[in-house]
Protein backbone atom coordinates (compact mmCIF):
# COMPACT_ATOMS: atom_id res chain seq x y z
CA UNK A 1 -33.53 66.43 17.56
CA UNK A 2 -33.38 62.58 18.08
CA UNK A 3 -31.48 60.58 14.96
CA UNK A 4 -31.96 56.78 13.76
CA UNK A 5 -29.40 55.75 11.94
CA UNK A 6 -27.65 52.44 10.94
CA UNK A 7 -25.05 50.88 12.72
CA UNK A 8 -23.32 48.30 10.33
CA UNK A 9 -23.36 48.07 5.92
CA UNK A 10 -26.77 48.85 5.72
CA UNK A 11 -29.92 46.92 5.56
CA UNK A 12 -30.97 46.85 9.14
CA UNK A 13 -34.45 47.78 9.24
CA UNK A 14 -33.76 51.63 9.85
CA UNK A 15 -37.42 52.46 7.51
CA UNK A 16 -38.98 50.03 9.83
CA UNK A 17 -38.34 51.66 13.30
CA UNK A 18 -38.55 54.96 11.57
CA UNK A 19 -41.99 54.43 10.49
CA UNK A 20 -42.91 52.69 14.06
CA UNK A 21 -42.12 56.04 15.80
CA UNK A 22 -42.50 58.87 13.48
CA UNK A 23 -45.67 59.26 15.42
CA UNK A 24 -44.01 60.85 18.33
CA UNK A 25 -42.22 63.21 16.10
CA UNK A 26 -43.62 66.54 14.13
CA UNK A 27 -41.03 66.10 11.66
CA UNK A 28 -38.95 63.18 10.00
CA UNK A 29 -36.21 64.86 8.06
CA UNK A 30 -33.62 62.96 5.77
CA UNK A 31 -29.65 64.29 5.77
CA UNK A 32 -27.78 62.28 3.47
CA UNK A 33 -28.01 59.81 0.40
CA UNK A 34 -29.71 59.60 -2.48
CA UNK A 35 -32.08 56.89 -4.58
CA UNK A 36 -28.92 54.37 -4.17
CA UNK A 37 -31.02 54.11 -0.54
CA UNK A 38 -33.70 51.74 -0.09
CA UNK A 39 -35.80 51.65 3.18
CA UNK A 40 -38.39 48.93 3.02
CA UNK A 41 -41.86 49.33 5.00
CA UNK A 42 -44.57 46.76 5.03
CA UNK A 43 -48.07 47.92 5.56
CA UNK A 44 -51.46 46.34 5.05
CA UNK A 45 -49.12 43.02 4.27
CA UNK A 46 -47.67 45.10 1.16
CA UNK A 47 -43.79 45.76 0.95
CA UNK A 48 -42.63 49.02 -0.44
CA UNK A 49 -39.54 50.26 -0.54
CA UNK A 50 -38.56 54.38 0.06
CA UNK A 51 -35.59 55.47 -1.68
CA UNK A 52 -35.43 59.28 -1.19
CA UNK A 53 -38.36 59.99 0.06
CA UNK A 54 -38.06 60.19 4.21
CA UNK A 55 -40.10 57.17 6.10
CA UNK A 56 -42.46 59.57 7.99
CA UNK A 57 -44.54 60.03 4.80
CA UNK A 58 -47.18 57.69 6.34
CA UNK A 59 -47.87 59.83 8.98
CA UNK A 60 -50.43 61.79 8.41
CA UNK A 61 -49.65 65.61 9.61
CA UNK A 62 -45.91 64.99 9.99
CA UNK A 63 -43.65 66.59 8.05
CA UNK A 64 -40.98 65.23 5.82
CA UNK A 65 -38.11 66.97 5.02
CA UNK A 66 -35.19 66.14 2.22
CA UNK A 67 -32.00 67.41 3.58
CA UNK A 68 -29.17 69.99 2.00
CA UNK A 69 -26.95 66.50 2.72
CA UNK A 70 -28.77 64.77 0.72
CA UNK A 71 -28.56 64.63 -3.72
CA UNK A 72 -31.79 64.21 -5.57
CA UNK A 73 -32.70 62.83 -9.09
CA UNK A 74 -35.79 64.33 -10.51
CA UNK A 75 -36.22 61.50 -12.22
CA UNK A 76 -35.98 58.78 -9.69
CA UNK A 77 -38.00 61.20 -7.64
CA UNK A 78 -40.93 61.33 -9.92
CA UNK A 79 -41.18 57.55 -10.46
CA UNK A 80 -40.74 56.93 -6.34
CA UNK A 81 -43.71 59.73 -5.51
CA UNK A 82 -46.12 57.91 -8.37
CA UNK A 83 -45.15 54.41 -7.20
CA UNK A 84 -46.28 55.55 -3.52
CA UNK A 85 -49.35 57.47 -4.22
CA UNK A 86 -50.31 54.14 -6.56
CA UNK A 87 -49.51 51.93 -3.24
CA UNK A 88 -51.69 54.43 -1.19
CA UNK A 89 -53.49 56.91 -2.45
CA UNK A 90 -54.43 58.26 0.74
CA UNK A 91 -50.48 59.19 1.53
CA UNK A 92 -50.42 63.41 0.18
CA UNK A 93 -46.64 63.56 -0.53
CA UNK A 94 -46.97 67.74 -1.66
CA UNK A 95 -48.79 68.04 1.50
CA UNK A 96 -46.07 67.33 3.74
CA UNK A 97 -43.27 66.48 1.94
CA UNK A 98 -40.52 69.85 1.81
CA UNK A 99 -37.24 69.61 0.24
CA UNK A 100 -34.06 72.05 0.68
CA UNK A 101 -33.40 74.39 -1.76
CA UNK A 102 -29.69 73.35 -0.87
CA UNK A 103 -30.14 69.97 -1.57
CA UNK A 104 -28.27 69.44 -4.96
CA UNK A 105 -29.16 67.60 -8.10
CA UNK A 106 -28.49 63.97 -9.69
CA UNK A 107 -28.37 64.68 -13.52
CA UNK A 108 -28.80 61.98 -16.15
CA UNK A 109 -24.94 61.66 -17.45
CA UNK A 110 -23.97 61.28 -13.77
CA UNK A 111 -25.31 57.62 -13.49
CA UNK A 112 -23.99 57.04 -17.23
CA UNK A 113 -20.44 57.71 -15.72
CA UNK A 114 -21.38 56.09 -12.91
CA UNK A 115 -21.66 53.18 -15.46
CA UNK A 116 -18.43 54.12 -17.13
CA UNK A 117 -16.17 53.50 -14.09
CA UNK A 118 -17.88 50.35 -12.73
CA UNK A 119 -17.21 48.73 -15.94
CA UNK A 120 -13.88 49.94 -17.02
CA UNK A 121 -10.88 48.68 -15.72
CA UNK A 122 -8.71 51.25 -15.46
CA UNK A 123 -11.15 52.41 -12.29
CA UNK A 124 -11.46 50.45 -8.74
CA UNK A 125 -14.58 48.58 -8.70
CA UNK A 126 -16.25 49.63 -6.14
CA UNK A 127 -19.94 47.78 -6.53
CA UNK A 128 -22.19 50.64 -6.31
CA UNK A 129 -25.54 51.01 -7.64
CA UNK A 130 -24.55 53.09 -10.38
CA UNK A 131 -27.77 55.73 -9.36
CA UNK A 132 -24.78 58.86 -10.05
CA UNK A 133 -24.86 59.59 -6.44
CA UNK A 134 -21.02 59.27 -6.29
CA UNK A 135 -20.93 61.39 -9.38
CA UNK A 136 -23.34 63.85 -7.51
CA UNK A 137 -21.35 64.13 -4.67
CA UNK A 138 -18.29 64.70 -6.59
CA UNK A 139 -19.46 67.63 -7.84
CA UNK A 140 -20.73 69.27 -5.19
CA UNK A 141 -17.19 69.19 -4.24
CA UNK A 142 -15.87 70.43 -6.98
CA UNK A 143 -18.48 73.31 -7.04
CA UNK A 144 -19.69 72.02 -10.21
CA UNK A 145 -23.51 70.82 -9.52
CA UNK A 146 -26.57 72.50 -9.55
CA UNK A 147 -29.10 72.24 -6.40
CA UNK A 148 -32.88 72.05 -5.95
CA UNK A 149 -32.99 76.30 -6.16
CA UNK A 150 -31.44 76.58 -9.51
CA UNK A 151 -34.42 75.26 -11.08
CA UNK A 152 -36.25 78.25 -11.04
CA UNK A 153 -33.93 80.61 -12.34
CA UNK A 154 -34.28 81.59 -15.49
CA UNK A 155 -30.87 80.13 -16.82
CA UNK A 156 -31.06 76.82 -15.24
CA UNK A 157 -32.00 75.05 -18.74
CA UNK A 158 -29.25 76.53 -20.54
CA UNK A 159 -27.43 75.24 -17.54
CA UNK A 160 -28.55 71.89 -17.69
CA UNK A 161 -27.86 71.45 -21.41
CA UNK A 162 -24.23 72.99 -21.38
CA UNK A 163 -23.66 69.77 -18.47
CA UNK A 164 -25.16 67.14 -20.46
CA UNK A 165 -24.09 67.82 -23.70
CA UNK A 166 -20.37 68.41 -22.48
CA UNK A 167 -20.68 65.03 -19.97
CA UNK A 168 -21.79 63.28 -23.06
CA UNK A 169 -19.88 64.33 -25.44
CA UNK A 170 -17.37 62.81 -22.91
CA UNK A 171 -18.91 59.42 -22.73
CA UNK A 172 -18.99 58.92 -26.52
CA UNK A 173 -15.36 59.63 -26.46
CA UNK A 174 -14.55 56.78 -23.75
CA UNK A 175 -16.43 54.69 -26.08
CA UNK A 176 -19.51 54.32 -23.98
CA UNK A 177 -22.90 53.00 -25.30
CA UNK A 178 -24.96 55.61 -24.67
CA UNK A 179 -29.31 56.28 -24.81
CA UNK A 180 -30.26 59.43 -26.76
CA UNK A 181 -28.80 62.64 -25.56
CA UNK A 182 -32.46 64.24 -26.64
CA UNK A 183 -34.69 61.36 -24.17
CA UNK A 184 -32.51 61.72 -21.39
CA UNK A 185 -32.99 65.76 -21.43
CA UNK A 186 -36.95 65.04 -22.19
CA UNK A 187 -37.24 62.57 -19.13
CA UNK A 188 -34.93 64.77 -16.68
CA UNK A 189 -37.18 67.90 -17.66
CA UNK A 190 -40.39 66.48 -17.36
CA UNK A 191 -39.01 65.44 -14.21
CA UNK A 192 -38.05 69.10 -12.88
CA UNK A 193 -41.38 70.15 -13.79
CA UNK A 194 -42.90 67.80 -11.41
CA UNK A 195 -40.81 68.63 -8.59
CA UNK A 196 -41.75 72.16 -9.02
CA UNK A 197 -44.69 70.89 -7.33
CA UNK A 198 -43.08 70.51 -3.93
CA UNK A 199 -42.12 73.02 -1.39
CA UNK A 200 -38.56 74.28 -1.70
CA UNK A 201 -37.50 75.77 1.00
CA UNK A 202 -34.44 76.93 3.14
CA UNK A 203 -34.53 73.63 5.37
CA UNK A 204 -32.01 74.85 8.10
CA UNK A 205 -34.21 77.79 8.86
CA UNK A 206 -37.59 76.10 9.31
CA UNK A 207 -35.93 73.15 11.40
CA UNK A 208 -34.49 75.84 13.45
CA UNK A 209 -37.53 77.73 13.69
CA UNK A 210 -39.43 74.64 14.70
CA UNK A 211 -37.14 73.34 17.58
CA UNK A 212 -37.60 76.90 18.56
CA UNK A 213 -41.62 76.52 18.44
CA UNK A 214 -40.72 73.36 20.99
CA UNK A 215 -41.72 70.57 17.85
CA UNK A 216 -40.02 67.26 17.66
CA UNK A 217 -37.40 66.28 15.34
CA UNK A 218 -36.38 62.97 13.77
CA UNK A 219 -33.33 62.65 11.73
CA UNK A 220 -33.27 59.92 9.51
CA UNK A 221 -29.95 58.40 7.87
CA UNK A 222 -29.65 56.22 5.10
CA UNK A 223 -27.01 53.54 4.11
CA UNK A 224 -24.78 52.94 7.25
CA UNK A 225 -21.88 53.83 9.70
CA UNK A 226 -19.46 51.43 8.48
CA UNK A 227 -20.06 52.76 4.74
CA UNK A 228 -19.46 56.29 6.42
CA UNK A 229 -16.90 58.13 3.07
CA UNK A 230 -14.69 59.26 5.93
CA UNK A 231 -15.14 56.29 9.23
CA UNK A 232 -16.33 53.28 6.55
CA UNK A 233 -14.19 50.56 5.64
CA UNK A 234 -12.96 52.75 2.63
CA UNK A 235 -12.78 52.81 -0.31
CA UNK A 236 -15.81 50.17 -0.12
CA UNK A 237 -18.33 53.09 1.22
CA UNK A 238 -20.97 55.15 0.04
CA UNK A 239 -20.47 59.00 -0.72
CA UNK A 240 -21.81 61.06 2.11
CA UNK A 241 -21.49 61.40 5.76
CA UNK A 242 -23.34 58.43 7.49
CA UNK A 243 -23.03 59.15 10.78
CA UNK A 244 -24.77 61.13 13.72
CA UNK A 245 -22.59 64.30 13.22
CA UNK A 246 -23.59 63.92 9.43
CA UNK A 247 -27.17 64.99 10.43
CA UNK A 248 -26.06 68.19 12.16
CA UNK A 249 -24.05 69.12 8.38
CA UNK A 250 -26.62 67.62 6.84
CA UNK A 251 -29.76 69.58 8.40
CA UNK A 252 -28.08 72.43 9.59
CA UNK A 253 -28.95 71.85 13.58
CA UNK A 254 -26.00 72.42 16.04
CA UNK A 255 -25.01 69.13 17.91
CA UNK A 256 -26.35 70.96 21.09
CA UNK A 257 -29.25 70.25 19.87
CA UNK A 258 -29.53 66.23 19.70
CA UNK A 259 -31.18 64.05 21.94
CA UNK A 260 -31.43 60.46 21.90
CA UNK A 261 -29.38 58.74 19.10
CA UNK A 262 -30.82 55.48 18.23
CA UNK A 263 -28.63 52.89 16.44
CA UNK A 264 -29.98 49.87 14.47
CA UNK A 265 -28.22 46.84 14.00
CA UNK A 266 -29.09 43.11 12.72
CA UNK A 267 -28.64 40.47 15.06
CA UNK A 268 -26.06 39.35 12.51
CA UNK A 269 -24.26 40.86 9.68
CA UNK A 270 -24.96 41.45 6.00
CA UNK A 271 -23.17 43.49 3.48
CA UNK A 272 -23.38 44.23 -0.54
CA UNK A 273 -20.95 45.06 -3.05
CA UNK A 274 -17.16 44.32 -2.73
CA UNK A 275 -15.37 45.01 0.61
CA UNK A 276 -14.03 43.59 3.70
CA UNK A 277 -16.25 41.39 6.00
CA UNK A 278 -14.28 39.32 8.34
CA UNK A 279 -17.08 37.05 9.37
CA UNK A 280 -18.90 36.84 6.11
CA UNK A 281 -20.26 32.54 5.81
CA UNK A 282 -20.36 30.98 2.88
CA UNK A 283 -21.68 27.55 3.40
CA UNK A 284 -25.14 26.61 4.01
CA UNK A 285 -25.70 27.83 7.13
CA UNK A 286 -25.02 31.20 5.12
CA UNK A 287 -27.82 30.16 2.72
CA UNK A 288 -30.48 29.39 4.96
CA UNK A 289 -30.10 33.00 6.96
CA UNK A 290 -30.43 34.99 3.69
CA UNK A 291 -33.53 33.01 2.36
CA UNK A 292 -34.88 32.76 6.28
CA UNK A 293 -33.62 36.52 5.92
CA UNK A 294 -34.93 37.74 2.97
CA UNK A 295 -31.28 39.48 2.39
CA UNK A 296 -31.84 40.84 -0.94
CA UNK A 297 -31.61 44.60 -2.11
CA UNK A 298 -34.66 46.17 -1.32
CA UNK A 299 -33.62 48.85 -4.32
CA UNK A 300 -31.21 46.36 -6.57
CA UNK A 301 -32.45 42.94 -5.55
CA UNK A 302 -29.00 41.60 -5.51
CA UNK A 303 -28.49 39.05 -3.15
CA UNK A 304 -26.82 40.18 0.15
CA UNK A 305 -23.76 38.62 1.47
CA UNK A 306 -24.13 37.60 5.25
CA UNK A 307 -21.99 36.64 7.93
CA UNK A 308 -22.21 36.25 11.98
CA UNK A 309 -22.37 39.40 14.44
CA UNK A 310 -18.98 41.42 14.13
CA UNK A 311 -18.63 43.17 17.65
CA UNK A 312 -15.85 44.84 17.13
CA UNK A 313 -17.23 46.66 14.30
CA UNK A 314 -19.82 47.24 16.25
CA UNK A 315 -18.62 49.06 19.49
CA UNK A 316 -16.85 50.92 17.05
CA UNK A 317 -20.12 52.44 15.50
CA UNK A 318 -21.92 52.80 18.98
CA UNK A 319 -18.82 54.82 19.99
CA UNK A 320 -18.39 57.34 16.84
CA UNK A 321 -22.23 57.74 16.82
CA UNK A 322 -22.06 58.36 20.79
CA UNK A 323 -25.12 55.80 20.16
CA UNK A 324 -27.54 55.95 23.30
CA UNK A 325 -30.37 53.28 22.48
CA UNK A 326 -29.92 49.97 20.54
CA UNK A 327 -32.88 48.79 18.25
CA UNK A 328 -31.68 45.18 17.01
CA UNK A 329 -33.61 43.30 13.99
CA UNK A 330 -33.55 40.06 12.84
CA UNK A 331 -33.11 37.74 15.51
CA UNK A 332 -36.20 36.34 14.63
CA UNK A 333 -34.29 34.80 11.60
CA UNK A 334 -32.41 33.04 13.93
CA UNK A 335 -34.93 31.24 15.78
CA UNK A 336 -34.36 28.00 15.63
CA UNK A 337 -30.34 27.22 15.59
CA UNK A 338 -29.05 25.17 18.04
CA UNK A 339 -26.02 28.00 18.75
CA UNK A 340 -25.08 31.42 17.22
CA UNK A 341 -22.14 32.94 16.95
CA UNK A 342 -20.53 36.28 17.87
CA UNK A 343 -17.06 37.51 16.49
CA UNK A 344 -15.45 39.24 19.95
CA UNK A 345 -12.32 39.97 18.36
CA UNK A 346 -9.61 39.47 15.61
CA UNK A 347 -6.63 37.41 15.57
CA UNK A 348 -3.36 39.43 13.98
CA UNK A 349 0.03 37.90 13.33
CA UNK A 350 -0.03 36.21 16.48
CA UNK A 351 -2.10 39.14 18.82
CA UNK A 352 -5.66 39.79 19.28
CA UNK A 353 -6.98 42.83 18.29
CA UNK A 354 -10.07 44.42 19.21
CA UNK A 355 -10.37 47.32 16.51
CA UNK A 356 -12.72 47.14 13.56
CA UNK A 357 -11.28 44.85 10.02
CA UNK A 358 -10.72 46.96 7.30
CA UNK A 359 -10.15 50.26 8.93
CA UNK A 360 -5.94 50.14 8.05
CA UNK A 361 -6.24 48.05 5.17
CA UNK A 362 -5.95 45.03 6.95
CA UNK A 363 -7.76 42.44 5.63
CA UNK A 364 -6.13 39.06 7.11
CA UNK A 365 -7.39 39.31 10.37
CA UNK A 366 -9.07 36.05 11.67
CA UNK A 367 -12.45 36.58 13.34
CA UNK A 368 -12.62 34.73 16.84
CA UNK A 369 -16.20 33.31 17.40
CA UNK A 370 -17.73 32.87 20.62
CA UNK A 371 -20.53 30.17 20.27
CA UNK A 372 -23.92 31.18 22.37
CA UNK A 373 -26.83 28.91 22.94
CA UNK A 374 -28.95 29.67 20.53
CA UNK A 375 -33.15 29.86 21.30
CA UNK A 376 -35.32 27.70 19.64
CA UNK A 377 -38.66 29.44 20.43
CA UNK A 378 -41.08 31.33 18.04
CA UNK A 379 -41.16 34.65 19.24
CA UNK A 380 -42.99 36.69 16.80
CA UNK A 381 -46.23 37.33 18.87
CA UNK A 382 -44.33 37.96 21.82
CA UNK A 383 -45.83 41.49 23.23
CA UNK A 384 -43.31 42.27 26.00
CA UNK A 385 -40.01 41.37 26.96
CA UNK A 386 -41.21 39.10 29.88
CA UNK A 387 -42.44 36.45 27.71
CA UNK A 388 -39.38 35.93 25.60
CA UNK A 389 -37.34 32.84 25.63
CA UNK A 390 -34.77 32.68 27.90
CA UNK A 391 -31.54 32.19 25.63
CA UNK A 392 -32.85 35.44 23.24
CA UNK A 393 -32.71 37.86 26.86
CA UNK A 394 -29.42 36.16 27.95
CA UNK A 395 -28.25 37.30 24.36
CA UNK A 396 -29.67 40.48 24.76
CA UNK A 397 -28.16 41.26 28.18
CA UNK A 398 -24.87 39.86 26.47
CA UNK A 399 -25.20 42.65 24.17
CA UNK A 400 -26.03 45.12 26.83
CA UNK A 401 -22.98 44.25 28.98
CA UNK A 402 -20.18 44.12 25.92
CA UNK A 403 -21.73 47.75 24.11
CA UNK A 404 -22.58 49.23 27.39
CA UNK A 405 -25.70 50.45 26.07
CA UNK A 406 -29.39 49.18 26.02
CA UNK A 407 -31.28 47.25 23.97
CA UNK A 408 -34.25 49.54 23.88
CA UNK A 409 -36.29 47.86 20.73
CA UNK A 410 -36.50 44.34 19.39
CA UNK A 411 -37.75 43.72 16.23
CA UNK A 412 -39.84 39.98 16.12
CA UNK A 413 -40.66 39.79 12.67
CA UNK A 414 -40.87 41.81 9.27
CA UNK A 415 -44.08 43.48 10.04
CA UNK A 416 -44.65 47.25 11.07
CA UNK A 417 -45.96 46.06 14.60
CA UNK A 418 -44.02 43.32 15.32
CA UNK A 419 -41.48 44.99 17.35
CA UNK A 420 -40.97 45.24 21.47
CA UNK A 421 -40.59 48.17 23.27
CA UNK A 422 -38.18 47.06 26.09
CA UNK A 423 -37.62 49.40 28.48
């Protein structure tokens, strides 16, 4: 089993690479997150953007599976699946799409008090995308959710109702505006009844089975390591495991059995919601590489906040991830500026420091820039790595040397081919 996952806040252009080399793979399986995901993929010169569904769903004859790590809402679910199959009807998501009988269950009321604590005060604001996939998560914990399996026994109705109407009759005590109780059980049933189309099946067993049988596996993570619940810069994270040991929990496949763990980072930073980010810009420069960028939300559309290359943070994710092969986007997006920057370390009352902001609650460190010559040379129909410009593979090697791994991929532009294979 190889794994892709994301090596800074998110947003790197993980559904990209994904979909580049699900083709070597018989199987693209998903182990964490929910809809608050959002993996965008451009074919035909169309954008669309996979939220729970796993990026190997182009690929005809390989199978996708939803993980037991990751929570599902029926609803988003339904609504994702239409929107594809309307983008290309040639995809056949029942085909080879199987999800997890363990995976468990976003319910309406859980993105309602999602809602709730975003807006009232007497909660942190955290800045999430109020999809209930905290609220999901929470009860898995507390062994109070329902998974993908309970929907065909015969109780799992009553079971439903007795969740709603008590989560509800909560909200409308807190004083919360609330949609009809009776559409949102309508919708969310409706919703169940379409899933029913789609295998369910004990994931762990058939991924086992099919490493076994000598097929390829691709693990696919969503969100990022640095919003990791447990290794992020907490409490400003998402609510599952984000990291390469979260796809051995997640899937049920012993670490003995990974292979190559690629790690995909920007060639600078971006970030959304609240939280640290020592080398966040906010001057013009700042401007012109989100709208050179496109650094919006693929699933929100808010506008990302973005800031030069932290280093730090990153050696820190290429360690915890044991990260064996770096795939870097976006330095196409910097084409053009006469220098870029790289934060190498932090200054701290009077000391550098070298470990990741955030991590201890610290959030006055000063980033130290170094100042690289930028390149200034269209490279976006550049086929190999001979025939980029000079400064870009001095940058490159820079990386090399300081995360003591290789670039192995280089992204040169948004589309699904524009990327270089480099070694």
């Amino acid at each position: 089993m190889d794994i892709v996952l994301g090596l800074q806040w998110g947003d790197e252009g993980k559904g990209k690479f994904i979909d580049l080399i699900s083709q070597n793979y018989d199987i693209v399986a998903r182990f964490n997150g929910g809809a608050n995901a959002g993996h965008s993929i451009e074919r035909n010169e169309k954008r669309i953007t996979l939220k729970s569904l796993p990026s190997g769903i182009f690929m005809e004859g390989v199978e996708n599976i939803i993980g037991a790590g990751m929570v599902l809402d029926p609803v988003n679910f339904k609504q994702e699946v239409l929107k594809l199959q309307s983008f290309d009807a040639t995809i056949q998501v029942e085909k080879y799409l199987a999800i997890s009988k363990k995976t468990h269950l976003v319910l309406p009321t859980h993105s309602l008090l999602d809602v709730f604590m975003e807006e009232n005060p007497s909660y942190h604001t955290i800045g999430t995308t109020k999809n209930g996939i905290g609220q999901a998560y929470a009860n898995k914990v507390l062994r109070q959710n329902v998974r993908v399996g309970d929907i065909m026994k015969p109780d799992f109705k009553e079971m439903i109702n007795h969740i709603l109407e008590r989560d509800y009759k909560q909200l409308i005590e807190y004083g919360q505006k609330l949609p009809p109780l009776k559409n949102l059980k309508n919708d969310f049933f409706d919703a169940v009844e379409f899933l029913k189309r789609f295998r369910m099946i004990e994931a762990e067993v058939f991924l086992n089975n099919s490493i076994k049988d000598g097929k390829n596996i691709l693990a696919e993570g969503a969100q990022a390591t640095l919003l990791d619940i447990d290794h992020g810069t907490y409490p400003y994270v998402t609510s599952s495991t984000t990291i390469a040991s979260g796809a051995c929990s997640g899937l049920g496949i012993s670490p003995k059995k990974v292979g190559e763990i690629y790690g995909v980072t920007k060639a600078y930073c971006t970030r959304v919601g609240n939280g640290v980010f020592p080398t966040e810009l906010f001057d013009e420069l700042g401007d012109e590489i989100r709208t050179k960028g496109n650094e919006f939300g693929s699933n929100t559309g808010r506008p990302r906040r973005v800031g030069w290359l932290d280093l730090p943070a990153l050696k820190y994710a290429v360690m915890i991830n044991g990260v064996t092969q770096l795939v870097l986007t976006k330095a196409d997006v910097l084409n053009g500026f006469e220098s870029i920057a790289v934060c190498t370390h932090y200054q701290m009352e009077n000391h550098p420091s070298k470990v990741i902001s955030g991590l201890a609650g610290n959030e006055g460190e000063i980033p130290v820039l170094q100042w690289i010559k930028g390149w200034n040379t269209d490279f976006t129909k550049c086929k190999d790595a001979s025939s980029l410009p000079t400064e870009l593979t001095q940058f490159l090697e820079f990386l090399e040397k300081e995360l003591e791994i290789p670039v192995s991929y280089l992204s040169t532009g948004p589309g699904r081919e524009e990327i270089i294979r480099m070694n």
